[in-house]
Protein backbone atom coordinates (compact mmCIF):
# COMPACT_ATOMS: atom_id res chain seq x y z
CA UNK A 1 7.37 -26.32 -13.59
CA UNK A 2 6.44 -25.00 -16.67
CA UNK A 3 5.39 -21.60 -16.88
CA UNK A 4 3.11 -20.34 -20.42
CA UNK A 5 2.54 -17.01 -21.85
CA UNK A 6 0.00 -17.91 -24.73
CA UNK A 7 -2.65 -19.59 -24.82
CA UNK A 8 -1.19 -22.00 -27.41
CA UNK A 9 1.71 -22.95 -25.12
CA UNK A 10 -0.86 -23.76 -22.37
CA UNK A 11 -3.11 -25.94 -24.51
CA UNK A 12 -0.25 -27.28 -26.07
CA UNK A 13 1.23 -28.71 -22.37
CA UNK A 14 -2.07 -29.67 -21.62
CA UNK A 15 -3.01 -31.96 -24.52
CA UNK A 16 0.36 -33.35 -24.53
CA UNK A 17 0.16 -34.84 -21.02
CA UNK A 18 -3.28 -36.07 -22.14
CA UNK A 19 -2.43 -37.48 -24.56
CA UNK A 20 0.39 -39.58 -22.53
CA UNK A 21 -1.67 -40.44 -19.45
CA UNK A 22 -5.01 -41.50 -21.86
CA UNK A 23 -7.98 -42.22 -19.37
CA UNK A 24 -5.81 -41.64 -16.24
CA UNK A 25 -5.83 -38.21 -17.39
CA UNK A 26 -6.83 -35.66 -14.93
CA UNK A 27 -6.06 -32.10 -14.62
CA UNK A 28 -7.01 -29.67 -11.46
CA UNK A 29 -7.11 -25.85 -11.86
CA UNK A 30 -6.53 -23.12 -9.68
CA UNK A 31 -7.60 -19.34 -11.46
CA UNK A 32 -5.68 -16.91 -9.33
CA UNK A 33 -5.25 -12.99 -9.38
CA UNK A 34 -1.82 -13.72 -8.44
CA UNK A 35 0.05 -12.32 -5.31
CA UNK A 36 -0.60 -15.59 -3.84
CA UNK A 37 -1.13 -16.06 -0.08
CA UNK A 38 -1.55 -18.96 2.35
CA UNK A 39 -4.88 -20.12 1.15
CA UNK A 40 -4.05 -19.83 -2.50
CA UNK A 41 -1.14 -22.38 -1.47
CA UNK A 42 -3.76 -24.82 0.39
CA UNK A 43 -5.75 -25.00 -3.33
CA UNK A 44 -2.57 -26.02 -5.16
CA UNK A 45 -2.30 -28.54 -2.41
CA UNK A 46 -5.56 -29.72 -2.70
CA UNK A 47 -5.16 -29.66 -6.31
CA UNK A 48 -1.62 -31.58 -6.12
CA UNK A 49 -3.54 -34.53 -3.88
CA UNK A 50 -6.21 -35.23 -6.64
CA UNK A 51 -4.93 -35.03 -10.08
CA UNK A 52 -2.06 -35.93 -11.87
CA UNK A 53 -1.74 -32.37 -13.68
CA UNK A 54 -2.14 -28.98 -11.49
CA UNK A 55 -2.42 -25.68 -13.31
CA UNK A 56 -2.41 -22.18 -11.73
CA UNK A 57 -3.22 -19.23 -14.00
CA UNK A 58 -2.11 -16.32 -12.74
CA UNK A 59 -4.52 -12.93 -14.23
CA UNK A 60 -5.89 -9.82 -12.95
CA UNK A 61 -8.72 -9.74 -14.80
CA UNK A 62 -9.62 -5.59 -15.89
CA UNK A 63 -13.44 -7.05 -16.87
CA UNK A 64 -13.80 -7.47 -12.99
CA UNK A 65 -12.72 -4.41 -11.39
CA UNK A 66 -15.14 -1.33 -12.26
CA UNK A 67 -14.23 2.01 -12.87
CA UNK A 68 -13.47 3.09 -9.38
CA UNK A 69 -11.78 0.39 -8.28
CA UNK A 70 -8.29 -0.92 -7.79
CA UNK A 71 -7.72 -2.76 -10.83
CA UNK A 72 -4.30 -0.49 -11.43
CA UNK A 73 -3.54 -0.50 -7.47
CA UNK A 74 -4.29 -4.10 -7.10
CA UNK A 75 -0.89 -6.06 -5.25
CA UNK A 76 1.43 -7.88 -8.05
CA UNK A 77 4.27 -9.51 -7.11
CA UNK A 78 5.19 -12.37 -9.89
CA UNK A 79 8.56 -13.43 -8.69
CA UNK A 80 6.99 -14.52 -5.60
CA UNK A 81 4.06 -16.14 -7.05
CA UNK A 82 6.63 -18.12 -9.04
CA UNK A 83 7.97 -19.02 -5.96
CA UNK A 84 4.61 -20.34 -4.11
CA UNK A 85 3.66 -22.28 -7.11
CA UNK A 86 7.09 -24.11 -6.91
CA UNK A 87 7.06 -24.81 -3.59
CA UNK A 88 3.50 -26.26 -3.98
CA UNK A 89 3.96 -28.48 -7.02
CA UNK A 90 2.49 -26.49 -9.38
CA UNK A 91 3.12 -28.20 -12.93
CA UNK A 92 2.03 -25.22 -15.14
CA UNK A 93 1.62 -21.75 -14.75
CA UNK A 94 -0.20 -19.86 -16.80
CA UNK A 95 0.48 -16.23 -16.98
CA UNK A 96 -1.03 -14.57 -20.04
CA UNK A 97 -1.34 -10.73 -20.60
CA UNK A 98 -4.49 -8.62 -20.92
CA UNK A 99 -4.31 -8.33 -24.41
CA UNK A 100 -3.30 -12.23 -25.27
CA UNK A 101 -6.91 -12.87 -22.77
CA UNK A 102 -8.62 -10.06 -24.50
CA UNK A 103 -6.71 -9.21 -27.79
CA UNK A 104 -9.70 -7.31 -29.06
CA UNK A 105 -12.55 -6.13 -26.80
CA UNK A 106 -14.97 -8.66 -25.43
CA UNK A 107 -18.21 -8.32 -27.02
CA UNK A 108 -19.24 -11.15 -24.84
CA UNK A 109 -20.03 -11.57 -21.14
CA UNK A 110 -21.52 -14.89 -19.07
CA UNK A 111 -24.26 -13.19 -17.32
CA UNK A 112 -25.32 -15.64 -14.42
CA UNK A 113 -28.74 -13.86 -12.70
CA UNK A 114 -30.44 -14.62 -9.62
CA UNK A 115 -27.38 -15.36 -7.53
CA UNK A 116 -25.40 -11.92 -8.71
CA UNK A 117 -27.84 -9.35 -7.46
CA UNK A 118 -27.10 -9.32 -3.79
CA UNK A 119 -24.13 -9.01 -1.58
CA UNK A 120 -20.63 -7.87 -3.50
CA UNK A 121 -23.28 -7.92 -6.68
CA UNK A 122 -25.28 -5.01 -5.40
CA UNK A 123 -22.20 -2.62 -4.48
CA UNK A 124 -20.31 -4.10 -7.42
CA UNK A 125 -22.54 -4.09 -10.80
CA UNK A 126 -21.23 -5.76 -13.24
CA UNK A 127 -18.60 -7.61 -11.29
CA UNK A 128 -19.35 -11.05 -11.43
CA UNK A 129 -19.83 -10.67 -15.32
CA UNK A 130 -16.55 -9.82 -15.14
CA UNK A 131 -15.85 -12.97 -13.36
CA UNK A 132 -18.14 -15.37 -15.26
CA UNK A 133 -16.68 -14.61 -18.45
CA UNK A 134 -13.18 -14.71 -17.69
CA UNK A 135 -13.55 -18.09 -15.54
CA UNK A 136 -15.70 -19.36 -18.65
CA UNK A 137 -12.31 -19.08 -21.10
CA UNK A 138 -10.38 -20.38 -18.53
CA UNK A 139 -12.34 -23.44 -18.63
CA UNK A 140 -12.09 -23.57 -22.11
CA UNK A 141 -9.11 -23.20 -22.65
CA UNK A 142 -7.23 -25.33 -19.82
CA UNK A 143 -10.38 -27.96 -20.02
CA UNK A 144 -9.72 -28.74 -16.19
CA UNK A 145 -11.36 -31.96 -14.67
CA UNK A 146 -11.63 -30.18 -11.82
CA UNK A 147 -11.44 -26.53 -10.36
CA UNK A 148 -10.71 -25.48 -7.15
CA UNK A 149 -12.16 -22.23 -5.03
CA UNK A 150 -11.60 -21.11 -1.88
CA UNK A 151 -15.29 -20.58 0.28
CA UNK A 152 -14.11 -16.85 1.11
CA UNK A 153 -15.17 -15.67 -1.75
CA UNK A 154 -18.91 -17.66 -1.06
CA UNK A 155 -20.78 -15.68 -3.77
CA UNK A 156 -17.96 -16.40 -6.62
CA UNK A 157 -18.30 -19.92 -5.55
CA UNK A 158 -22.06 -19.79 -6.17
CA UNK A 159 -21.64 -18.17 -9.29
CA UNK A 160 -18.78 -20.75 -11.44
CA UNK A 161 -20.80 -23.37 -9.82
CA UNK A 162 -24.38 -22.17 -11.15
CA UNK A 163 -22.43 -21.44 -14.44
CA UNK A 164 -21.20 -24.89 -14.56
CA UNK A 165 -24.49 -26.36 -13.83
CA UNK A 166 -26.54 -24.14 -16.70
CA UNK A 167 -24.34 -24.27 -19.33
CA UNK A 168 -23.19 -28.24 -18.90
CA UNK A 169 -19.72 -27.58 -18.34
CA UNK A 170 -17.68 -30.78 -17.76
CA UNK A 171 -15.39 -29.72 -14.96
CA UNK A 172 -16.47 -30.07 -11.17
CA UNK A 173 -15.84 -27.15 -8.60
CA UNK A 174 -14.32 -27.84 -5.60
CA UNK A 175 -15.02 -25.62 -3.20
CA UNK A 176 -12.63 -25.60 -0.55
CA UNK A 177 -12.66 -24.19 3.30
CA UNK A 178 -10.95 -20.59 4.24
CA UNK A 179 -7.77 -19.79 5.29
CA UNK A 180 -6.80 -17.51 7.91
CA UNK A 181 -4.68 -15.83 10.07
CA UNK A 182 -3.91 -17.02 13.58
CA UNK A 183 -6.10 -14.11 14.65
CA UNK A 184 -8.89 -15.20 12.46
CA UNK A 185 -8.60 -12.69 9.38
CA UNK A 186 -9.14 -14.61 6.35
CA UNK A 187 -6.30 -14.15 3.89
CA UNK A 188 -6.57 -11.70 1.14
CA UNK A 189 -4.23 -10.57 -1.22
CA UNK A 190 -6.06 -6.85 -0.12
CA UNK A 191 -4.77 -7.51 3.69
CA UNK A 192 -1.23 -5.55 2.26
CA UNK A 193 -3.53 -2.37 2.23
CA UNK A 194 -4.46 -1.95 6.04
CA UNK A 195 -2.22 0.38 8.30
CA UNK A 196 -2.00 -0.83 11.55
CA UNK A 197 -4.82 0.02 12.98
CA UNK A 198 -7.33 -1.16 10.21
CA UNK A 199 -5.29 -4.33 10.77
CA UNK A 200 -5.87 -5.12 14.10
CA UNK A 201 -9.90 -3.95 13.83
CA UNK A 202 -10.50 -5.80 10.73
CA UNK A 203 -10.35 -9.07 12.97
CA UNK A 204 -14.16 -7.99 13.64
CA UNK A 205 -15.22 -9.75 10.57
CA UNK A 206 -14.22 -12.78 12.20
CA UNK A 207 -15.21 -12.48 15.62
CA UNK A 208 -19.06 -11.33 14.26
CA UNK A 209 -19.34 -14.68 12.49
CA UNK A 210 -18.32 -16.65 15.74
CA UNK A 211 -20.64 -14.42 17.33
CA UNK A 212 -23.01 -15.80 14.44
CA UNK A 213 -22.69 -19.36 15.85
CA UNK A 214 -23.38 -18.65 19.31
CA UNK A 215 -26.49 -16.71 17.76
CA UNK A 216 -27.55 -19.08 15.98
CA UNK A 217 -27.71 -21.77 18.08
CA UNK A 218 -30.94 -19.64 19.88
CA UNK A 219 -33.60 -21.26 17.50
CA UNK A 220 -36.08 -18.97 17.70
CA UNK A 221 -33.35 -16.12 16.83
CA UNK A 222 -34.82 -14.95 12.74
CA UNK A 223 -32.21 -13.91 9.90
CA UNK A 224 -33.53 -10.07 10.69
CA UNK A 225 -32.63 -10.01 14.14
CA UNK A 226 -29.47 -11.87 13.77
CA UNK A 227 -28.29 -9.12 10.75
CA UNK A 228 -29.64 -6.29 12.99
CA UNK A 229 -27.05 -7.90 16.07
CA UNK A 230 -24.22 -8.28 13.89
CA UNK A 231 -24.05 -5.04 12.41
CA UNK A 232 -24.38 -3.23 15.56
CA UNK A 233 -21.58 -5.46 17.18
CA UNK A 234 -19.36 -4.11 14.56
CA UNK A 235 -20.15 -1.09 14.85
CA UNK A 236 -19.47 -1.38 18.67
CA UNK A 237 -16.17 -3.39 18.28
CA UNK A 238 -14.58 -1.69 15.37
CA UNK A 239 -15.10 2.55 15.13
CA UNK A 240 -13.54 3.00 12.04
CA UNK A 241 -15.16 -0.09 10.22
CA UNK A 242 -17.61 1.16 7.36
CA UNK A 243 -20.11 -2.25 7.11
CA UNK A 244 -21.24 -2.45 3.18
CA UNK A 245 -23.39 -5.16 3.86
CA UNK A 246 -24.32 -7.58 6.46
CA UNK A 247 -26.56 -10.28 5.31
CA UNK A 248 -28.16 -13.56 6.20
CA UNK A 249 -29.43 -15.49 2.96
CA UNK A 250 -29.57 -19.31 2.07
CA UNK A 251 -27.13 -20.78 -0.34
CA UNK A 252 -26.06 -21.54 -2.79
CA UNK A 253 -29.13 -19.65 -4.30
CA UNK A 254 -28.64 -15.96 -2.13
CA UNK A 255 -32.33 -15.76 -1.40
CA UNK A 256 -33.30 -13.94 1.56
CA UNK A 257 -34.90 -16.28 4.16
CA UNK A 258 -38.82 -16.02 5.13
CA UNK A 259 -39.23 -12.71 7.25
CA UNK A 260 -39.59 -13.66 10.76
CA UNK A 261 -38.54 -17.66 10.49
CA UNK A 262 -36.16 -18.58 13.46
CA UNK A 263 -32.93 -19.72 12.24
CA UNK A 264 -33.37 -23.13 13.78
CA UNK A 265 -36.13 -24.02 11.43
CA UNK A 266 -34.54 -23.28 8.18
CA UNK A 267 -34.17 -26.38 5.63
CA UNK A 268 -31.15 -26.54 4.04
CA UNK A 269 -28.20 -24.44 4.26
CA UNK A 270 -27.82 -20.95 4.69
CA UNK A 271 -25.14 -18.21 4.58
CA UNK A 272 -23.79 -15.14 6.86
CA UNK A 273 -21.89 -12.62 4.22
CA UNK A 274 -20.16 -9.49 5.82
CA UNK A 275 -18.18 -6.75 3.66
CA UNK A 276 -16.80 -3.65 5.51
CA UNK A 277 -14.67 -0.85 4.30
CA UNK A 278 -11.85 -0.62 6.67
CA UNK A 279 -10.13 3.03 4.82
CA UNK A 280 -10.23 2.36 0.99
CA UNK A 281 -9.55 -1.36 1.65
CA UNK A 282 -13.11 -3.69 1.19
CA UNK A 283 -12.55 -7.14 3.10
CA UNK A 284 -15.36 -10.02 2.76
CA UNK A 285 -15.90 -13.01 5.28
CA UNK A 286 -18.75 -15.72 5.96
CA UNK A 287 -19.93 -18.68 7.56
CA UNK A 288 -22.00 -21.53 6.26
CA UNK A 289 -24.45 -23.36 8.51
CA UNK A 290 -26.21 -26.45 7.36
CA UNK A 291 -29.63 -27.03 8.89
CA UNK A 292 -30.72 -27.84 11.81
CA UNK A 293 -26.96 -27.30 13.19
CA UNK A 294 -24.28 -24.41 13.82
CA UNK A 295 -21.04 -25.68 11.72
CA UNK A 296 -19.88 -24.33 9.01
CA UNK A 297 -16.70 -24.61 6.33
CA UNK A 298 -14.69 -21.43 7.46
């Protein structure tokens, strides 16, 4: 494994095995924040299965976090994630410092509207310009074939993939399904901040969505009621949880769904997005559903 510091060394690595493989060539991506976790592991995987090259960058991004958030508190742990991307196969690591990513500051930022403005985009401004920009020199300058992003994070997915789309970038994302706990928490490098107690309530999040499915399945059951019997079954089932948002929107394009329109009627596919507070500690969760039909990728 091969671990970079510059972004010479990791374009350097890169175009050599190019270069040797010619058309055979391919080269899957995994952007991390680092203190990698179970489903971070199952990308690297998925990665490993599909292309003959698998990078994992390794960056907590400051253009991401805003000015009351964690960006100084967020979990690091790089012998570990050394360790993870070892066991997994990992060929190249790329590890790069805030100032070789930013070594004067950006007077740039990928602004991707329409999808941003809702969910972690309304309590977060400015977040997923964070995200778009520093996913956008990522591609650039790894030049992945493919990209790989766990469905957790739903929104980000919608985001890099709208990006892709709009500004012709030749790399396809590969969204892949959510990992969790035996319990049904979905892994997050932010789990490490719940006490005990936050722990064992924040398997609501979970437990809502199945709730979601069993919901759903009454057709004439519309996106209003179904956010209305969520949040109060939350509220119920977990006292200390503070819900940010609970929301039921199509996707990939976030819109919110004809006022009134039973679930079973909606074309396409649609999305249920949860974030509650849980203490300081702000965990996300959903559930896709496809039309017509209560399944979904988490």
């Amino acid at each position: 494994m091969i671990i970079c510091q510059t972004i010479a060394e990791v374009k350097s690595h890169i175009s050599n095995y190019r270069m040797e493989q010619g058309q055979q060539a391919k080269v899957g991506f995994v952007p991390t924040m680092g203190f990698l976790h179970e489903g971070h592991a199952s990308l690297l995987r998925r990665s490993k299965q599909e292309c003959g090259l698998t990078v994992l960058s390794i960056f907590v991004n400051p253009l991401q976090f805003g000015p009351n958030e964690d960006f100084d508190r967020y979990p690091r742990d790089e012998e570990r994630d050394l360790q993870v991307a070892r066991q997994e196969g990992a060929d190249v690591v790329f590890m790069p410092s805030v100032r070789e990513m930013y070594p004067v500051p950006a007077k740039t930022r990928v602004l991707v509207s329409g999808v941003t403005e809702r969910l972690c985009g309304a309590s977060r401004p400015g977040h997923f310009d964070g995200v778009g920009t520093v996913v956008s020199k990522l591609f650039h300058i790894v030049g992945p074939d493919r990209a790989y992003f766990g469905l957790k994070d739903a929104q980000q997915v919608a985001v890099i993939t709208t990006m892709v789309r709009d500004l012709n970038m030749p790399v396809e994302i590969v969204p892949c399904e959510t990992v969790r706990e035996q319990d049904g928490l979905a892994l997050s490098s932010r789990n490490v901040y719940l006490s005990p107690e936050q722990r064992m309530q924040a398997v609501v999040l979970s437990q809502a969505l199945a709730l979601a499915g069993q919901l759903a399945a009454k057709s004439t059951l519309g996106a209003d009621e179904l956010q209305r019997r969520l949040s109060e079954y939350i509220t119920a089932e977990a006292p200390i949880a503070v819900i940010d948002y609970v929301e039921v929107l199509s996707y990939p394009d976030l819109e919110q769904l004809q006022p009134g329109e039973p679930l079973g009627s909606v074309g396409g596919s649609w999305i249920v997005a949860l974030a509650v507070k849980f203490g300081t500690t702000r965990l996300i969760d959903n559930r896709l559903f496809w039309a017509k039909e209560v399944s979904s990728h988490v």
